[in-house]
N, C-alpha and C. Protein backbone atom coordinates (compact mmCIF):
# COMPACT_ATOMS: atom_id res chain seq x y z
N UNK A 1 9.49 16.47 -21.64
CA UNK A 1 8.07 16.26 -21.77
C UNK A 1 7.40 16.52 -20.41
N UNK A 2 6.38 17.11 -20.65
CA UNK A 2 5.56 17.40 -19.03
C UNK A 2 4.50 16.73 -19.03
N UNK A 3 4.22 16.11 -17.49
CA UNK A 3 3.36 15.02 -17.31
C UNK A 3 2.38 15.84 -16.47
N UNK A 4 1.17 15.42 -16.32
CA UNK A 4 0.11 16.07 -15.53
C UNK A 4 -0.30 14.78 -14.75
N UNK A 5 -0.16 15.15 -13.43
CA UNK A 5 -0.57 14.23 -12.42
C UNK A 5 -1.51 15.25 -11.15
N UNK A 6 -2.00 13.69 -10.50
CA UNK A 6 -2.89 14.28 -9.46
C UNK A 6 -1.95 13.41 -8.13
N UNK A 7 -1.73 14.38 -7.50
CA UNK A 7 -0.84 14.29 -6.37
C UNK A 7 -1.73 13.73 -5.25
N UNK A 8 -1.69 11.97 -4.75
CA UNK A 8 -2.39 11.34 -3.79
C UNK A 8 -1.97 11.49 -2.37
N UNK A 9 -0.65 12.24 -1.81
CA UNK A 9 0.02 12.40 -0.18
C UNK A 9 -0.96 12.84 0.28
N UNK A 10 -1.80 14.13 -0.17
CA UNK A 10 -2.71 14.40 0.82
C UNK A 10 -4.09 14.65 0.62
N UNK A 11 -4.38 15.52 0.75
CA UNK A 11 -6.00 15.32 0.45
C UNK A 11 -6.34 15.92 -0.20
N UNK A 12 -5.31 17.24 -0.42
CA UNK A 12 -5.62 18.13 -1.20
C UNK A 12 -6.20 17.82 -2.91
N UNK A 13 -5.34 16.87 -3.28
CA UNK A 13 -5.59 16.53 -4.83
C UNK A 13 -4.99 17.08 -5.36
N UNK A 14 -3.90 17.63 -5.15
CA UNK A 14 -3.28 18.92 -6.26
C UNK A 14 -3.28 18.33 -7.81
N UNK A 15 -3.28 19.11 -8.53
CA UNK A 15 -3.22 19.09 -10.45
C UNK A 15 -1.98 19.64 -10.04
N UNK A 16 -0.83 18.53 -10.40
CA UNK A 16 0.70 19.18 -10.80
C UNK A 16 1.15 18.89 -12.25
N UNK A 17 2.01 19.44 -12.54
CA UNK A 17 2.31 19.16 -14.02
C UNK A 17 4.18 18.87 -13.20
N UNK A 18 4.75 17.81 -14.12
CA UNK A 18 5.92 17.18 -13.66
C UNK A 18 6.61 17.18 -15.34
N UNK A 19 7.88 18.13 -15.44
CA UNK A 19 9.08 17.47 -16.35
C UNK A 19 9.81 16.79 -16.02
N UNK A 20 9.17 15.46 -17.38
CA UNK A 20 10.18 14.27 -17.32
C UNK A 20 11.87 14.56 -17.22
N UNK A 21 12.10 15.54 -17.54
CA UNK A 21 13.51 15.54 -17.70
C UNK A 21 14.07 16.25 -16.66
N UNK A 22 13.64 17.69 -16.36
CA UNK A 22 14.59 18.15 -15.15
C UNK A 22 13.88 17.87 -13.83
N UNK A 23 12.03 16.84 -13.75
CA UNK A 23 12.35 16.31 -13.36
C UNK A 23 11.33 17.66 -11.78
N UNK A 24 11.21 18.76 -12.76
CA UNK A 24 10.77 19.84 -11.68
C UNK A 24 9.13 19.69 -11.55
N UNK A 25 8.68 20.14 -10.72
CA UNK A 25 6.81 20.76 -10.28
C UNK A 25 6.45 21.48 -9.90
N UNK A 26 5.13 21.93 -10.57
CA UNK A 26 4.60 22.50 -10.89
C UNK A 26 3.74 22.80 -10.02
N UNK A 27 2.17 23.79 -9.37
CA UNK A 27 1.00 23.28 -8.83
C UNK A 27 0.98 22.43 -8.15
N UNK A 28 1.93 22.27 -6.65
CA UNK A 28 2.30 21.29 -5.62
C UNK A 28 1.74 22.73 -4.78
N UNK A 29 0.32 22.38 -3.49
CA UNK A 29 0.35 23.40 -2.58
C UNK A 29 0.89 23.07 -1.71
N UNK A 30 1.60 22.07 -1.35
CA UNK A 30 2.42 21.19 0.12
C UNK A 30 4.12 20.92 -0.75
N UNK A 31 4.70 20.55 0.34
CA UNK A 31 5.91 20.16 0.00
C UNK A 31 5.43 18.75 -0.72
N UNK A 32 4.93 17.63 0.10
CA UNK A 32 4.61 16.28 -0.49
C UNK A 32 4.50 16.23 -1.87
N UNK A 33 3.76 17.25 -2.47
CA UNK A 33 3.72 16.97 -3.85
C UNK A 33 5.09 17.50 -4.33
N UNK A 34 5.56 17.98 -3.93
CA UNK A 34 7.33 18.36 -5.00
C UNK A 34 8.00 17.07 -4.74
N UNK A 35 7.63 15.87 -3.39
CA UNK A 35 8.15 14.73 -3.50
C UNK A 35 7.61 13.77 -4.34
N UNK A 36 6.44 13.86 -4.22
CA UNK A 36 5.43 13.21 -4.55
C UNK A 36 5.94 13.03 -6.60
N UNK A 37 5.96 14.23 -7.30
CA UNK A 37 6.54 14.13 -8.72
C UNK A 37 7.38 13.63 -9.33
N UNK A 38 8.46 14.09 -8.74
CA UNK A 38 9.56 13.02 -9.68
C UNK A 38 9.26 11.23 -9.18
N UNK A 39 9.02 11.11 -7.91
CA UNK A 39 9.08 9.64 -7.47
C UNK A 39 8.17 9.19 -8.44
N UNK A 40 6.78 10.04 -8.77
CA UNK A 40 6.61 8.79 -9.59
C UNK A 40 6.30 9.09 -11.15
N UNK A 41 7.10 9.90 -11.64
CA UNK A 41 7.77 9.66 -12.59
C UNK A 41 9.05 8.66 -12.45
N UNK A 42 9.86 8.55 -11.59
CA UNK A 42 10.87 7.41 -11.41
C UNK A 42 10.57 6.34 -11.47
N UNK A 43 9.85 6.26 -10.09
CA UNK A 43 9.83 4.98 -10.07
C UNK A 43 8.29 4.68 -9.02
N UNK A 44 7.33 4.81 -9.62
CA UNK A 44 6.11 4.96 -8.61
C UNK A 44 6.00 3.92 -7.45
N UNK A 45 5.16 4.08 -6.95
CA UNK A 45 5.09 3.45 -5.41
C UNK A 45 3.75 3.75 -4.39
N UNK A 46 2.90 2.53 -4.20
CA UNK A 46 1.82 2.68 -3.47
C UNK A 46 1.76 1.84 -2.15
N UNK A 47 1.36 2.21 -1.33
CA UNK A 47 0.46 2.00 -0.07
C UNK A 47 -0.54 0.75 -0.55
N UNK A 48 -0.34 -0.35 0.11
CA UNK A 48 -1.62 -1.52 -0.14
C UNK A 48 -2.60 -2.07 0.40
N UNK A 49 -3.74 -2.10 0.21
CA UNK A 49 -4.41 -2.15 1.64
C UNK A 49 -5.42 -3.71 0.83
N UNK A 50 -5.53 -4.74 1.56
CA UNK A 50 -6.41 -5.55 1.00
C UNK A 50 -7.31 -6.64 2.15
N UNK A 51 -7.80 -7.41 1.77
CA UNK A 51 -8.01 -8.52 2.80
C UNK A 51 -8.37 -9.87 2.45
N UNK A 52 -7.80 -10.33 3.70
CA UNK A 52 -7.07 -11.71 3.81
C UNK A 52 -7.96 -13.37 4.07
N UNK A 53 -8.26 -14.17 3.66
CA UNK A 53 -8.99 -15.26 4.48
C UNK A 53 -8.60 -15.76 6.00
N UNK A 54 -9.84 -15.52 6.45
CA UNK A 54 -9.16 -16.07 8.24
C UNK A 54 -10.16 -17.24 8.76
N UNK A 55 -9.80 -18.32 9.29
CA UNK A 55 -10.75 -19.38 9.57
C UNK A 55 -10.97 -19.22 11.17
N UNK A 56 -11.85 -19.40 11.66
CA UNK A 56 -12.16 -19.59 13.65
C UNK A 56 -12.29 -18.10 13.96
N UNK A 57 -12.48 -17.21 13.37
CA UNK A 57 -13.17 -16.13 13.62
C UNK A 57 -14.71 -15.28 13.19
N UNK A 58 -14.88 -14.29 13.61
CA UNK A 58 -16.13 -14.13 13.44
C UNK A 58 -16.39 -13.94 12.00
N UNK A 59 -15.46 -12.80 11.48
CA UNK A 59 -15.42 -12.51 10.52
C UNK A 59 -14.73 -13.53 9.42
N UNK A 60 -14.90 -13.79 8.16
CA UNK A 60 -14.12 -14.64 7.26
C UNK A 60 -13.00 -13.80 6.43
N UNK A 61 -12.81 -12.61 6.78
CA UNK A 61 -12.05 -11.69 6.18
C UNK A 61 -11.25 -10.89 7.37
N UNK A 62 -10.04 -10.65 6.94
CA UNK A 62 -9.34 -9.86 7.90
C UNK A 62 -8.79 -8.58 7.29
N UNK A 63 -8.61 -7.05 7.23
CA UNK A 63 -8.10 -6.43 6.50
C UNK A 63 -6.46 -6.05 6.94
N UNK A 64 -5.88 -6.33 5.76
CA UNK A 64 -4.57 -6.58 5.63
C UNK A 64 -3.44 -4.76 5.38
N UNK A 65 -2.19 -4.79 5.40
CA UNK A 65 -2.11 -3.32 4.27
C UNK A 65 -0.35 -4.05 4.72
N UNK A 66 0.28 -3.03 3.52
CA UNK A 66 2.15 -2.83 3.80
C UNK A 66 2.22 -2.02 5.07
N UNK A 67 3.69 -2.43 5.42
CA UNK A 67 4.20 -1.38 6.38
C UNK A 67 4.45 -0.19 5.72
N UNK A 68 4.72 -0.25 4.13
CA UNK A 68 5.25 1.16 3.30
C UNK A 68 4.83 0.87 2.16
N UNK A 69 5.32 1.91 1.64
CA UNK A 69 4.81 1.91 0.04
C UNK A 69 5.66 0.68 -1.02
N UNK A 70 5.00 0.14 -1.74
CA UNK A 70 5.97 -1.04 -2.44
C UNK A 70 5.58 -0.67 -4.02
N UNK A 71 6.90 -1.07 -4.81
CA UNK A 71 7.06 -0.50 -6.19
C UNK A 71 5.05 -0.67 -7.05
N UNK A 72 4.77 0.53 -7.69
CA UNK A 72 3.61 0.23 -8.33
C UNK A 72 3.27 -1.15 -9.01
N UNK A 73 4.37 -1.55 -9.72
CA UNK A 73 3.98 -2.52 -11.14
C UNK A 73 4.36 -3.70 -10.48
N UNK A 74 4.21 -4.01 -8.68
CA UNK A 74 4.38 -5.07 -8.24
C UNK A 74 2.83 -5.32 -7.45
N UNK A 75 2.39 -4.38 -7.11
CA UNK A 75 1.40 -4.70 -6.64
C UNK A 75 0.49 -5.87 -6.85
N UNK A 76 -0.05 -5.88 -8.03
CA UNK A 76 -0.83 -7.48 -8.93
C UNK A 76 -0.25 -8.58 -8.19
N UNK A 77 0.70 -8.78 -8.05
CA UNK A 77 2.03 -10.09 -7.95
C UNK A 77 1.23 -10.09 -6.07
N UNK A 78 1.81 -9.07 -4.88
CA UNK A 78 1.09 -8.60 -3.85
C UNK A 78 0.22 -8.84 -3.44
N UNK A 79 -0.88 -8.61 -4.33
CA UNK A 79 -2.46 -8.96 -4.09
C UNK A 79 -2.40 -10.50 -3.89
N UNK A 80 -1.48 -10.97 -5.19
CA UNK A 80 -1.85 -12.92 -5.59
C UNK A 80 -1.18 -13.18 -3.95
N UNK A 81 -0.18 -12.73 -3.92
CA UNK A 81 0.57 -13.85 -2.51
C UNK A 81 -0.58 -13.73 -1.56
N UNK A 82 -1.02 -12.29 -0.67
CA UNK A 82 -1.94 -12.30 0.36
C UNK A 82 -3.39 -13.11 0.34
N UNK A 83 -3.84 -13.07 -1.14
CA UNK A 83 -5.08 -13.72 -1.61
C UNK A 83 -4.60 -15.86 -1.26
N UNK A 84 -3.48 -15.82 -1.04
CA UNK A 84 -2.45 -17.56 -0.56
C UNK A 84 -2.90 -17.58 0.48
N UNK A 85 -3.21 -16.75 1.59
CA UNK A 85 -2.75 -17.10 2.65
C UNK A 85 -4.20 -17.46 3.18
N UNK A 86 -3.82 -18.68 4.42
CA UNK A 86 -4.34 -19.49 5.11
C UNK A 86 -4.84 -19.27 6.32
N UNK A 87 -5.17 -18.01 7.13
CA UNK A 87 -4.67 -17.26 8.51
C UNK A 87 -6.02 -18.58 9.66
N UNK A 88 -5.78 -18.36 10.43
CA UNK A 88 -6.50 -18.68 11.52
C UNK A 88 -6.36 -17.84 12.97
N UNK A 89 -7.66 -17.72 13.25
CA UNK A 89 -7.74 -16.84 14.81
C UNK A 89 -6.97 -17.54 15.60
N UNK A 90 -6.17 -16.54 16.46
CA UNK A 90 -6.71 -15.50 17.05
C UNK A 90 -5.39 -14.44 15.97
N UNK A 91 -5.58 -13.71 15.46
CA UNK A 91 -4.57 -12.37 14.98
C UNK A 91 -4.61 -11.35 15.68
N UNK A 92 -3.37 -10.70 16.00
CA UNK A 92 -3.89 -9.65 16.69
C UNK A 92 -3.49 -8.41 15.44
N UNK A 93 -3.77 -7.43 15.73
CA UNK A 93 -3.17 -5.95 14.96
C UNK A 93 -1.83 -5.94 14.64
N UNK A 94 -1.49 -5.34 13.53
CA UNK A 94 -0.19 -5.25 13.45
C UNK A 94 1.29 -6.76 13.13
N UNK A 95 0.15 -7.67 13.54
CA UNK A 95 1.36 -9.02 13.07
C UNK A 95 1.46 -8.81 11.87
N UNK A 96 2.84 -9.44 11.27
CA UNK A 96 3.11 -9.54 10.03
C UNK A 96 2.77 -11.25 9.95
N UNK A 97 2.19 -11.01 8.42
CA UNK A 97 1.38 -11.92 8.08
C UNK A 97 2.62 -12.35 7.34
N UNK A 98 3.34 -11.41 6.11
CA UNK A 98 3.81 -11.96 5.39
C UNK A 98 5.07 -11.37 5.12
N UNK A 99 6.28 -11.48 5.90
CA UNK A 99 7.65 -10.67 6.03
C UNK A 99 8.37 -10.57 4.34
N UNK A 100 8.47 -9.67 4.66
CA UNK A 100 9.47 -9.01 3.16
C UNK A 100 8.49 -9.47 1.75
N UNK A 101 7.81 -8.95 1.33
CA UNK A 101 7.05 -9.48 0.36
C UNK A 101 7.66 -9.17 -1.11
N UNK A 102 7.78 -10.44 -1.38
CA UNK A 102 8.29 -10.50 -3.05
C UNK A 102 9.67 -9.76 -2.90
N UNK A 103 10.23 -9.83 -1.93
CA UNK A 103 11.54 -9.04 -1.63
C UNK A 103 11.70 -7.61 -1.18
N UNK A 104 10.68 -6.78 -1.70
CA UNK A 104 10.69 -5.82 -1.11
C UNK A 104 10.91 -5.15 -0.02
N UNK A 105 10.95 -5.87 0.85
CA UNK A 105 11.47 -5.23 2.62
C UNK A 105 10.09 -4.70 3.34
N UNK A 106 9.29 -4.55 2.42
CA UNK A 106 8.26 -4.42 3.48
C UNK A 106 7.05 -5.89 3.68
N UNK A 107 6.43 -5.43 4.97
CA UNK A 107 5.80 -6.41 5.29
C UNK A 107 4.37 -6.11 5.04
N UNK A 108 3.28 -7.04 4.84
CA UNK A 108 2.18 -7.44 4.96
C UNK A 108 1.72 -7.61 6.36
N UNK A 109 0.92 -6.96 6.80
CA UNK A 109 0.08 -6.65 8.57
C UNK A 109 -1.12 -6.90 8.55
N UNK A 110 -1.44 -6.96 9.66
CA UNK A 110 -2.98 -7.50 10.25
C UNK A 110 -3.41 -5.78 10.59
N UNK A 111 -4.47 -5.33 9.88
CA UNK A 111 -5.10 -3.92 10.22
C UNK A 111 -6.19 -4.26 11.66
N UNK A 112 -6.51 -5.74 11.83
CA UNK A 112 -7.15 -5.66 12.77
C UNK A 112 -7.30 -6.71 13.94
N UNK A 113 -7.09 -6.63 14.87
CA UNK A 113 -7.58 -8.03 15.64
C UNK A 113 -9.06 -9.19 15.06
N UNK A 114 -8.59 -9.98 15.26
CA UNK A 114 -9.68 -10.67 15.58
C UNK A 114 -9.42 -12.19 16.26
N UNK A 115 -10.20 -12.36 16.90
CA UNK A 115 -9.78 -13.34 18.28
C UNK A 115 -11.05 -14.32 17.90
N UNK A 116 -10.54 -15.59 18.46
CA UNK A 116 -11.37 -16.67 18.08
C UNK A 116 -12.90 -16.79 18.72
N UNK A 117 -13.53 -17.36 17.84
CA UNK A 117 -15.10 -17.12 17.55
C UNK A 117 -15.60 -18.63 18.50
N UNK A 118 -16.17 -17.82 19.74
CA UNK A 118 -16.84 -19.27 20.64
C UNK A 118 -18.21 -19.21 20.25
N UNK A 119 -18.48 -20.72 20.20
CA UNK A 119 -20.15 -21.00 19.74
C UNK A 119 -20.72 -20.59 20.60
């Protein structure tokens, strides 16, 4: 069976068409999309980007993301844990907020500093 997807690696957008079975592609103008097909026909996988509650800073929001891509049909589950968390200033960039999430091996990060808020 052939699947028609829109290939997200780059910017291009490619329209590929992907067989489920051998699994080949179609209308990939980059290599990424010949990776990009079978993976997610296999087993898909996204990039997460969200944000977090933070108390003693300026902002009341911090924006969060994975170190990597984590299985699609876990994401929902992802969102709920980070939407838990409790953070307080000062964060800097790049801390992990939330190591190995839901098992996956990747981590949950701070996309941004933010340092505590003087009156």
């Amino acid at each position: 069976m052939k699947k028609n997807l829109v290939c997200v690696l780059c910017p291009r957008g490619c329209r590929i068409i992907v067989d489920s079975e051998s699994l080949e592609v179609i209308g990939n103008a980059c290599s990424r999309g010949a990776q990009f097909g079978p993976q997610e026909i296999i087993s898909p996988q996204r990039m997460l980007t969200s944000t977090a509650s933070i108390k003693g800073a300026l902002h009341k929001k911090i924006p969060v993301r994975t170190t990597s891509a984590i299985p699609f049909d876990q994401t929902f589950q992802c969102i709920q844990e980070i939407q838990k968390l409790q953070l307080t200033a000062p964060i800097e960039v790049g801390q992990v907020l939330i190591p190995n999430i839901l098992g996956t091996g990747v981590d949950i990060i701070a996309s941004r500093s933010l340092c505590i808020n003087l009156p």
